[in-house]
C-alpha atoms as a PDB file:
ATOM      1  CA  UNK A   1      17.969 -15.770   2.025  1.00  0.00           C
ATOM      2  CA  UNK A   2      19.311 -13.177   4.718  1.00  0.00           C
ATOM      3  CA  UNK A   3      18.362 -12.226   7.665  1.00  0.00           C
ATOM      4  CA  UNK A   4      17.156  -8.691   6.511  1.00  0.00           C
ATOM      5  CA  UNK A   5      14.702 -10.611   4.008  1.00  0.00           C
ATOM      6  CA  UNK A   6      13.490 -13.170   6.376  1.00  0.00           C
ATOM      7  CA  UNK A   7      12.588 -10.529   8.969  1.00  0.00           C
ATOM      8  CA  UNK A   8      10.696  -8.229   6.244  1.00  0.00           C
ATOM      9  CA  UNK A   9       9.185 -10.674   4.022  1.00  0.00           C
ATOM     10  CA  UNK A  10       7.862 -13.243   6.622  1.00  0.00           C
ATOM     11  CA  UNK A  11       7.376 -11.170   9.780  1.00  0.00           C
ATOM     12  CA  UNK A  12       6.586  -7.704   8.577  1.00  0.00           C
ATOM     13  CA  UNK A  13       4.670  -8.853   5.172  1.00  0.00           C
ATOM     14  CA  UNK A  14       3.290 -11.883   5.845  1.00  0.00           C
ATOM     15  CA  UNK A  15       2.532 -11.855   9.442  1.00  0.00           C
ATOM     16  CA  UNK A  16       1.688  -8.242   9.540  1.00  0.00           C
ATOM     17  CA  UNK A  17       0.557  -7.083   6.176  1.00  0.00           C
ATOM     18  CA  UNK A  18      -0.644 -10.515   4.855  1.00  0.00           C
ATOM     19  CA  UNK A  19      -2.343 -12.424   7.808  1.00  0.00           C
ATOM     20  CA  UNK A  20      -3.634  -9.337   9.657  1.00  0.00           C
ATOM     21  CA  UNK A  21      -4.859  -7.018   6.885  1.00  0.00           C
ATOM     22  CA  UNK A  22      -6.984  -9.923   5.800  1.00  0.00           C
ATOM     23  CA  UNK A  23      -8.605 -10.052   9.006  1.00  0.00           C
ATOM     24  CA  UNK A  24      -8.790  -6.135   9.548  1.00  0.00           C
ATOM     25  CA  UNK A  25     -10.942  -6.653   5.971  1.00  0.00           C
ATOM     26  CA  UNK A  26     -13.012  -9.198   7.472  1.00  0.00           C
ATOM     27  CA  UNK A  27     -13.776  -7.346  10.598  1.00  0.00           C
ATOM     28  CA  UNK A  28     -14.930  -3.970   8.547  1.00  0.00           C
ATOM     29  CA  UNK A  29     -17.106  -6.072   6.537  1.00  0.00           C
ATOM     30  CA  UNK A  30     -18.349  -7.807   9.160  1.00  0.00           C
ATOM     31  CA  UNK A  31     -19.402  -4.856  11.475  1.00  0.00           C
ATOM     32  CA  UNK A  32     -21.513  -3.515   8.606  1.00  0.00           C
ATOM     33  CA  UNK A  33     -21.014  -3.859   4.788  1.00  0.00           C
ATOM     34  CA  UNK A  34     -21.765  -0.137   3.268  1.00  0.00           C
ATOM     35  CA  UNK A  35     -20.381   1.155  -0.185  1.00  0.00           C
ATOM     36  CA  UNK A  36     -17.751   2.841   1.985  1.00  0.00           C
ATOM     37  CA  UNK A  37     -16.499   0.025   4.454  1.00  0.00           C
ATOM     38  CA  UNK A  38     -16.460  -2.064   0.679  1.00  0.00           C
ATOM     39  CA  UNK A  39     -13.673   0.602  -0.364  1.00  0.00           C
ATOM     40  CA  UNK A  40     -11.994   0.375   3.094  1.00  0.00           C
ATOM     41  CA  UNK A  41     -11.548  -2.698   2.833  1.00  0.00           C
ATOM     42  CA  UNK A  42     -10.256  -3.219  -0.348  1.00  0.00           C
ATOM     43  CA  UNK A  43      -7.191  -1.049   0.474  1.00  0.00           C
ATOM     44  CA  UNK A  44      -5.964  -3.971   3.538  1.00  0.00           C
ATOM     45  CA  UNK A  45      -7.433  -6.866   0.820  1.00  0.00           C
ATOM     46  CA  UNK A  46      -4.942  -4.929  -2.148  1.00  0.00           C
ATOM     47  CA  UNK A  47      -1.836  -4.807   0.905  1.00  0.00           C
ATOM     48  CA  UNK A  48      -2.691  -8.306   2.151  1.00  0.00           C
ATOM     49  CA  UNK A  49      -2.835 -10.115  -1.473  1.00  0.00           C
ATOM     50  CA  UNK A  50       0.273  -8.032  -2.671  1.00  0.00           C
ATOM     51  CA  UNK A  51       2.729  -9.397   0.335  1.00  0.00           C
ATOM     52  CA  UNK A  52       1.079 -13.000  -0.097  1.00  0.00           C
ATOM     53  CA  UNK A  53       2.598 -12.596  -3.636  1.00  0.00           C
ATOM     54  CA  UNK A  54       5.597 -11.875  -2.383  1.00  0.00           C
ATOM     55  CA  UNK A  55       6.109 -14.753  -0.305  1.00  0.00           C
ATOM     56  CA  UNK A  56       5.362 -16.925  -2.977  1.00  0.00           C
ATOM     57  CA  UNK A  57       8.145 -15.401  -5.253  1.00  0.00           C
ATOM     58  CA  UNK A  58      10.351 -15.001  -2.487  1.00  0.00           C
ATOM     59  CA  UNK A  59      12.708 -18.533  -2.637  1.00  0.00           C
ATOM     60  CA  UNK A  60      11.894 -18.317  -6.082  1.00  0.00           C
ATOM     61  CA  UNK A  61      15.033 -18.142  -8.170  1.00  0.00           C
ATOM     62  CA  UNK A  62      13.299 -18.580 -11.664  1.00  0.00           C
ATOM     63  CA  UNK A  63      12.908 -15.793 -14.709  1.00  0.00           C
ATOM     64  CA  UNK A  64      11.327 -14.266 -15.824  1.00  0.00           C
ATOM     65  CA  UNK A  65       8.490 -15.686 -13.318  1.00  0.00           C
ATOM     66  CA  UNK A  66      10.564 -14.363 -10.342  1.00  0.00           C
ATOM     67  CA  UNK A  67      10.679 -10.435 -12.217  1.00  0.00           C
ATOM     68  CA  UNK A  68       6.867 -10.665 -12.750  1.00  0.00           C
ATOM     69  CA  UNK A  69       5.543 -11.388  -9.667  1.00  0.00           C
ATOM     70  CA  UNK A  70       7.620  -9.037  -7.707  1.00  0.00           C
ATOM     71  CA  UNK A  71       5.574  -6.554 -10.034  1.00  0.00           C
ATOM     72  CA  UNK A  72       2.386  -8.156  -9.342  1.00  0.00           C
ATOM     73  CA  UNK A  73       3.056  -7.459  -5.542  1.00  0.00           C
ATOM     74  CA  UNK A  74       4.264  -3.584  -6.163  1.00  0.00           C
ATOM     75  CA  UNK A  75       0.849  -3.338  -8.173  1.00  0.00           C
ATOM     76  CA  UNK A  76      -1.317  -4.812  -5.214  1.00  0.00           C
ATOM     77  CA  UNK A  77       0.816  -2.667  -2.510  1.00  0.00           C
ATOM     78  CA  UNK A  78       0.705   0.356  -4.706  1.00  0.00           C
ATOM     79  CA  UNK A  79      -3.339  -0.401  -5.909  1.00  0.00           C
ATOM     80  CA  UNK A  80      -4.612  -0.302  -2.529  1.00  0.00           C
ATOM     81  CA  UNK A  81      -3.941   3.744  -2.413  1.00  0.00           C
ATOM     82  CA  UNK A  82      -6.846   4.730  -4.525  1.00  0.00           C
ATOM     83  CA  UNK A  83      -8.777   2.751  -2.369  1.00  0.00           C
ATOM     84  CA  UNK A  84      -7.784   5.109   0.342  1.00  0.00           C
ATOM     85  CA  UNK A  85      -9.019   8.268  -1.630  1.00  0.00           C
ATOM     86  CA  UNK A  86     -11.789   6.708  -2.677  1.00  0.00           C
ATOM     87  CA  UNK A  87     -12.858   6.252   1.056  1.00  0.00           C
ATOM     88  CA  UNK A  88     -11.760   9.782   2.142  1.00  0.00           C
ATOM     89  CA  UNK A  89     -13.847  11.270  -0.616  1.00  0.00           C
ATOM     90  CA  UNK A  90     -16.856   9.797   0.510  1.00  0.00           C
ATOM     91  CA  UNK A  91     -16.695  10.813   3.665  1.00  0.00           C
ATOM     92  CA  UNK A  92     -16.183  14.409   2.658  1.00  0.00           C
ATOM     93  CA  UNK A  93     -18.662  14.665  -0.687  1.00  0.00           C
ATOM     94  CA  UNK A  94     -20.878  12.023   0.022  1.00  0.00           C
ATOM     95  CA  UNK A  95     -22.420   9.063  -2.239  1.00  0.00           C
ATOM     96  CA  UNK A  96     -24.364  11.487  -4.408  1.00  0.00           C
ATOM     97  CA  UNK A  97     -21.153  13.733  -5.221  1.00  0.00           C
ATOM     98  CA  UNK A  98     -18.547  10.954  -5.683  1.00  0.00           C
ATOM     99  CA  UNK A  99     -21.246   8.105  -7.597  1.00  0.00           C
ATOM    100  CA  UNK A 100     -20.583   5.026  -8.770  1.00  0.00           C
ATOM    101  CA  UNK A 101     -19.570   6.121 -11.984  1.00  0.00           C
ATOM    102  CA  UNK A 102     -16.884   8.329 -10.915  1.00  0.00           C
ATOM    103  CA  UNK A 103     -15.334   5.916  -8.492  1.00  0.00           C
ATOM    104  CA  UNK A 104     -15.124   3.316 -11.180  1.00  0.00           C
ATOM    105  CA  UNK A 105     -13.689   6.149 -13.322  1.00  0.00           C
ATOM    106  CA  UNK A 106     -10.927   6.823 -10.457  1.00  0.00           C
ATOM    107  CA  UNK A 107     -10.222   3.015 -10.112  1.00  0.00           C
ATOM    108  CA  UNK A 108      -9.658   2.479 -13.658  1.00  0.00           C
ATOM    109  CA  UNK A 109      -7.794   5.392 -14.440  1.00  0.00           C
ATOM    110  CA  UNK A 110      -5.295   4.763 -11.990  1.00  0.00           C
ATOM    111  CA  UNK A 111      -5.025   1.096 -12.838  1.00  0.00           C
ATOM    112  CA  UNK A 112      -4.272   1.816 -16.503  1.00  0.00           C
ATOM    113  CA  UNK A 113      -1.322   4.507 -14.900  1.00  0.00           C
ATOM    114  CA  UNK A 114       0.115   2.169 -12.962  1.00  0.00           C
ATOM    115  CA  UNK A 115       0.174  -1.213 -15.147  1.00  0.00           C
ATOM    116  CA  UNK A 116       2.831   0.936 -16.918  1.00  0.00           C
ATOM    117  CA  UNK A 117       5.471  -0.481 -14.074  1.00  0.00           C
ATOM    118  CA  UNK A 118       4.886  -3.854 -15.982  1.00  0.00           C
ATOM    119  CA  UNK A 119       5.365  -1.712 -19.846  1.00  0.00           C
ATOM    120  CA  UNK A 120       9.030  -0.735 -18.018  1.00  0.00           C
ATOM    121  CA  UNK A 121      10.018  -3.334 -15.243  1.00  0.00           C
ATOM    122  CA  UNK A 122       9.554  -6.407 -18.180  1.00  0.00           C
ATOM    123  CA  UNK A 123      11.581  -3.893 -20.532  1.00  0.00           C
ATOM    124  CA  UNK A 124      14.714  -3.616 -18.367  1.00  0.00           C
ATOM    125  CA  UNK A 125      14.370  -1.057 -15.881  1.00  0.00           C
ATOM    126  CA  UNK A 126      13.752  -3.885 -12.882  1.00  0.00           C
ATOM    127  CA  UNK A 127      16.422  -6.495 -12.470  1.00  0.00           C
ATOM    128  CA  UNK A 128      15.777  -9.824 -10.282  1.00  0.00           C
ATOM    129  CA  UNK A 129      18.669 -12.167 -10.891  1.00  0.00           C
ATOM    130  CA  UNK A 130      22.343 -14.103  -9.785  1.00  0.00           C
ATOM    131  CA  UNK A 131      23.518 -10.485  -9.992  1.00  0.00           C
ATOM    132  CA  UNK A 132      21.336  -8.832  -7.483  1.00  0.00           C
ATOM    133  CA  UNK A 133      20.896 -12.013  -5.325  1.00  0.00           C
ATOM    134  CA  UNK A 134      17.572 -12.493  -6.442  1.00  0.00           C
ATOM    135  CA  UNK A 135      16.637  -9.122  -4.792  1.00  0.00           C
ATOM    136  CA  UNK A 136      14.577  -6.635  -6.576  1.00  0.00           C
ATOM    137  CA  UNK A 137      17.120  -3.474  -8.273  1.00  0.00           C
ATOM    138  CA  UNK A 138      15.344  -1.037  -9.863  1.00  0.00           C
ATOM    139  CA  UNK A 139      16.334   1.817 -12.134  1.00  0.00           C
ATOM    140  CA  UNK A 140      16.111   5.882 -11.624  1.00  0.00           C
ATOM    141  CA  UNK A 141      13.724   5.933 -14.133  1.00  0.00           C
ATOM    142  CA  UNK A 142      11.022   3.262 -12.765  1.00  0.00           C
ATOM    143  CA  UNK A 143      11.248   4.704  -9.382  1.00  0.00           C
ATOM    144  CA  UNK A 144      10.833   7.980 -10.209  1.00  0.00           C
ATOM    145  CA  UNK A 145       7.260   6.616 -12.296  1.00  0.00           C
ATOM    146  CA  UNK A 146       6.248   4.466  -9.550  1.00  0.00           C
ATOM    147  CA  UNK A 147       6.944   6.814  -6.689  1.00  0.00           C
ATOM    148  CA  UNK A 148       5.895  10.320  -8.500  1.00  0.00           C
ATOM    149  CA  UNK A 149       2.836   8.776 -10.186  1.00  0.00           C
ATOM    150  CA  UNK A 150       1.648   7.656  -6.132  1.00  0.00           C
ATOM    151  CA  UNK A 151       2.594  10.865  -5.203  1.00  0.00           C
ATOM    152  CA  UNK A 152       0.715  12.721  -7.026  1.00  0.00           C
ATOM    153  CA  UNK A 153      -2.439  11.102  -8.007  1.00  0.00           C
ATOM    154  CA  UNK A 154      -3.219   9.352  -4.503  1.00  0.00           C
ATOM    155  CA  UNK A 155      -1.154  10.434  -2.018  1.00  0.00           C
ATOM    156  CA  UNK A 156      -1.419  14.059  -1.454  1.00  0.00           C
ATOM    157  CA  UNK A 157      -5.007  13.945  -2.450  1.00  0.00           C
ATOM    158  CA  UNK A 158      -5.717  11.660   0.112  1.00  0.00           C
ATOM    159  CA  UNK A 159      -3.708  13.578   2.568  1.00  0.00           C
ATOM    160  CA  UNK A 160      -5.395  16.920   1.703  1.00  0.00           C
ATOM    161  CA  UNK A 161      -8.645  15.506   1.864  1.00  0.00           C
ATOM    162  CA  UNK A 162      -8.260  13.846   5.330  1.00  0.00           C
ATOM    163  CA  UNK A 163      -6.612  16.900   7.219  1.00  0.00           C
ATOM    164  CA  UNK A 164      -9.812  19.003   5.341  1.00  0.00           C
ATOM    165  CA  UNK A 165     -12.335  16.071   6.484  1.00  0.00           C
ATOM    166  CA  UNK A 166     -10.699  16.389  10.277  1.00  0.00           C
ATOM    167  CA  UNK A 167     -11.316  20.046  10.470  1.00  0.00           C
ATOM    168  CA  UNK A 168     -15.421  19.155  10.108  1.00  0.00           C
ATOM    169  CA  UNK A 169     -15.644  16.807  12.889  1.00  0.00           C
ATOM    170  CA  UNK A 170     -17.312  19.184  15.872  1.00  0.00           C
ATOM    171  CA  UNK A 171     -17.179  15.776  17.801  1.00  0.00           C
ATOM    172  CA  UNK A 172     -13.921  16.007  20.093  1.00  0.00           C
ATOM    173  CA  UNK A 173     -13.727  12.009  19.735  1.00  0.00           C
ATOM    174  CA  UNK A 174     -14.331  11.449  16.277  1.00  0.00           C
ATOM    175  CA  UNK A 175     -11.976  14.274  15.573  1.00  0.00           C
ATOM    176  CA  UNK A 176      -9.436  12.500  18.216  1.00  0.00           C
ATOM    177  CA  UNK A 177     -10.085   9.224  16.083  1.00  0.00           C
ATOM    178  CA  UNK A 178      -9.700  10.344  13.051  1.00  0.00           C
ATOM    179  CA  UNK A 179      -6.130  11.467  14.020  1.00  0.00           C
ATOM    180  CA  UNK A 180      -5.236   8.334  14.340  1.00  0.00           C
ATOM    181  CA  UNK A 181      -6.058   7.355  10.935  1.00  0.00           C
ATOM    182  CA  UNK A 182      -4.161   9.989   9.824  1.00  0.00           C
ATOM    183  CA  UNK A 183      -1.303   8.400  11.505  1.00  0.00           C
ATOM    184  CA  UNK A 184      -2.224   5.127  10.417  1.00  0.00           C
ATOM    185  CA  UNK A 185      -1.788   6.075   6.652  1.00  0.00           C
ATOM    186  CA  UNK A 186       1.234   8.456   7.265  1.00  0.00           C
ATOM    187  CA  UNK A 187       3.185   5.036   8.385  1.00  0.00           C
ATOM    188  CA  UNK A 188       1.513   2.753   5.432  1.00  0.00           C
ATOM    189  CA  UNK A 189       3.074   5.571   3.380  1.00  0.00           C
ATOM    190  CA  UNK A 190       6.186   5.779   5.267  1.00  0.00           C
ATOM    191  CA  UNK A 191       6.577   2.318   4.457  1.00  0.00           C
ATOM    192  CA  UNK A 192       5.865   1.997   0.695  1.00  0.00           C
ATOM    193  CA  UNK A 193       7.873   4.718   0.288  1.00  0.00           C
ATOM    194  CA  UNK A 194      10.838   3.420   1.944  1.00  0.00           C
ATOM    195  CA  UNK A 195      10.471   0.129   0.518  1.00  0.00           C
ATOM    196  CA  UNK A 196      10.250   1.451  -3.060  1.00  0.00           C
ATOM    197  CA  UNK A 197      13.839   3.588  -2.299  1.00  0.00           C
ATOM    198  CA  UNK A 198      14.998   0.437  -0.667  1.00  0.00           C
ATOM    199  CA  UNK A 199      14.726  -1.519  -4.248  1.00  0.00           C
ATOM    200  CA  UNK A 200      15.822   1.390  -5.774  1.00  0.00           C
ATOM    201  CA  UNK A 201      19.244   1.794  -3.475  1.00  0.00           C
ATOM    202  CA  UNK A 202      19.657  -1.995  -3.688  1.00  0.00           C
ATOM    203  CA  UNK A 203      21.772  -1.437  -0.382  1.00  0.00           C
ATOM    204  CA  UNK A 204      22.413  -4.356   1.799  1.00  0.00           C
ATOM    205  CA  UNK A 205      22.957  -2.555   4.468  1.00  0.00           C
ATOM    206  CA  UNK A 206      20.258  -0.277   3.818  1.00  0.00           C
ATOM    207  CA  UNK A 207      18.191  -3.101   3.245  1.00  0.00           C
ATOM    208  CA  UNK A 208      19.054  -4.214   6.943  1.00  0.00           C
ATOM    209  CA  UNK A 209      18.217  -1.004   8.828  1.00  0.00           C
ATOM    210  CA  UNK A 210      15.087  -0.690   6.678  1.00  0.00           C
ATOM    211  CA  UNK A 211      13.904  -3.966   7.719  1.00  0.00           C
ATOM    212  CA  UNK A 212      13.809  -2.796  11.446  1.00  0.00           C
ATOM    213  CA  UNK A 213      12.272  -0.124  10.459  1.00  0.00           C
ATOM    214  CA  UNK A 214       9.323  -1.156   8.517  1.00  0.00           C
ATOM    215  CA  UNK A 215       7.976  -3.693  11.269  1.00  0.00           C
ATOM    216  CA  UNK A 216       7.479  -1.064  14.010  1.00  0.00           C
ATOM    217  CA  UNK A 217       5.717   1.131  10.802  1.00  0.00           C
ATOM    218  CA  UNK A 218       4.163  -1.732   9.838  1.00  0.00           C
ATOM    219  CA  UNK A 219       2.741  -2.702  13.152  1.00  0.00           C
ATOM    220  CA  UNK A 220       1.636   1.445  13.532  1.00  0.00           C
ATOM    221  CA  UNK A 221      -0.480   0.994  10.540  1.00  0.00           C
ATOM    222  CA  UNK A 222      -3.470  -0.779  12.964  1.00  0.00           C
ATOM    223  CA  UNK A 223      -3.961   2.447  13.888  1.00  0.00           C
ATOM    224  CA  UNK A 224      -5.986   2.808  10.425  1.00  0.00           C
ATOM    225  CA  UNK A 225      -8.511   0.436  11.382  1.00  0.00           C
ATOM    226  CA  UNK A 226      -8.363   1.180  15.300  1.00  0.00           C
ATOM    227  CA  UNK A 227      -8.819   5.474  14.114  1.00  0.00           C
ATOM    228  CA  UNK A 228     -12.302   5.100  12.089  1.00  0.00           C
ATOM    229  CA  UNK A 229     -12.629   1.554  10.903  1.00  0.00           C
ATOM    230  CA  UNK A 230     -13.814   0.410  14.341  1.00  0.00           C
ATOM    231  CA  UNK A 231     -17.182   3.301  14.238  1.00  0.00           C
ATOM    232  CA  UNK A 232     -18.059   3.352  10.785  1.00  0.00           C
END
């Protein structure tokens, strides 16, 4: 395994997004367990279980075990956006607007969208093997689905949603904090979406600077919790 993979899989996953989104869960839980710190915290339990799958599979050098757990851990990193939305939306419409019904609704219909990375990465378009080192190489094709179907269904939602919460904050500090979670999910994004091109590219060298990279973004992404995890 190379240095690029070391420093990404067991620093910036597994120290950063494994170890410490588990205990960013814990702590919103603990400080008060509402429907919306639930949904919070389901988005760092999604991040934290997907790169604990990915350290498993890492040394792995087995298929097709190898090609469907590196799926498994796009799903978790990838499921933990809705989560995200979900908790925006109920800041901005409230319980009564956004019910139970709907957010299972949400949930589910994005789970059913996304499972189709299994549908294409089982049927060729992901390749894990001698001839890509045992590093992930995806097509054109399941980028594009992955990366458009994010996008579009969680990620500028989410964004539009925030920046329209911010603007009803009268509170100069909430407002200020809130900013910061802004940040906080403009890095998480900045990462999947660089780690998504990264498999795509299947670039050693790309796959070296990106490393770098990712663990400062990685390490920015605290400022999610620290912007409106620690007052809810």
């Amino acid at each position: 395994m190379d240095l690029a993979r070391i420093i990404q899989i067991y620093i910036v996953q597994l120290g950063i997004g494994g170890i410490y989104y588990f205990l960013i869960a814990w702590l919103i839980l603990h400080r008060s367990a509402t429907r919306e710190n639930k949904i919070f915290s389901l988005f760092f339990i999604n991040v934290a279980c997907g790169t604990v799958v990915n350290v498993i599979y890492a040394p792995l050098m087995i298929n097709p075990l190898v090609l469907i757990l590196h799926l498994v851990t796009y799903y978790l990193l990838s499921f933990g956006q809705v989560f995200l939305l979900l908790f925006t939306l109920l800041l901005l419409k409230s319980q009564r607007i956004i019910n139970t019904g709907m957010q299972v609704l949400i949930i589910f219909s994005f789970a059913v969208l996304l499972s189709g990375i299994f549908f294409l990465g089982l049927n060729g378009e992901v390749r894990i093997d001698n001839s890509t080192n045992w590093k992930p190489a995806w097509s054109l094709f399941f980028f594009l689905y992955a990366f458009c179907l994010c996008i579009f269904t969680c990620i500028i939602p989410t964004i539009y949603f925030s920046l329209k919460l911010r603007t009803r904050f009268e509170n100069k500090l909430i407002r200020k904090r809130y900013g910061y979670f802004l940040i906080g999910i403009g890095f998480y994004y900045f990462v999947w979406g660089g780690t998504s091109l990264s498999n795509y590219l299947n670039n050693p060298t790309f796959r070296m600077i990106w490393s770098f990279i990712s663990l400062a973004c990685f390490i920015s992404t605290y400022t999610i919790y620290h912007g409106i995890g620690k007052v809810l």
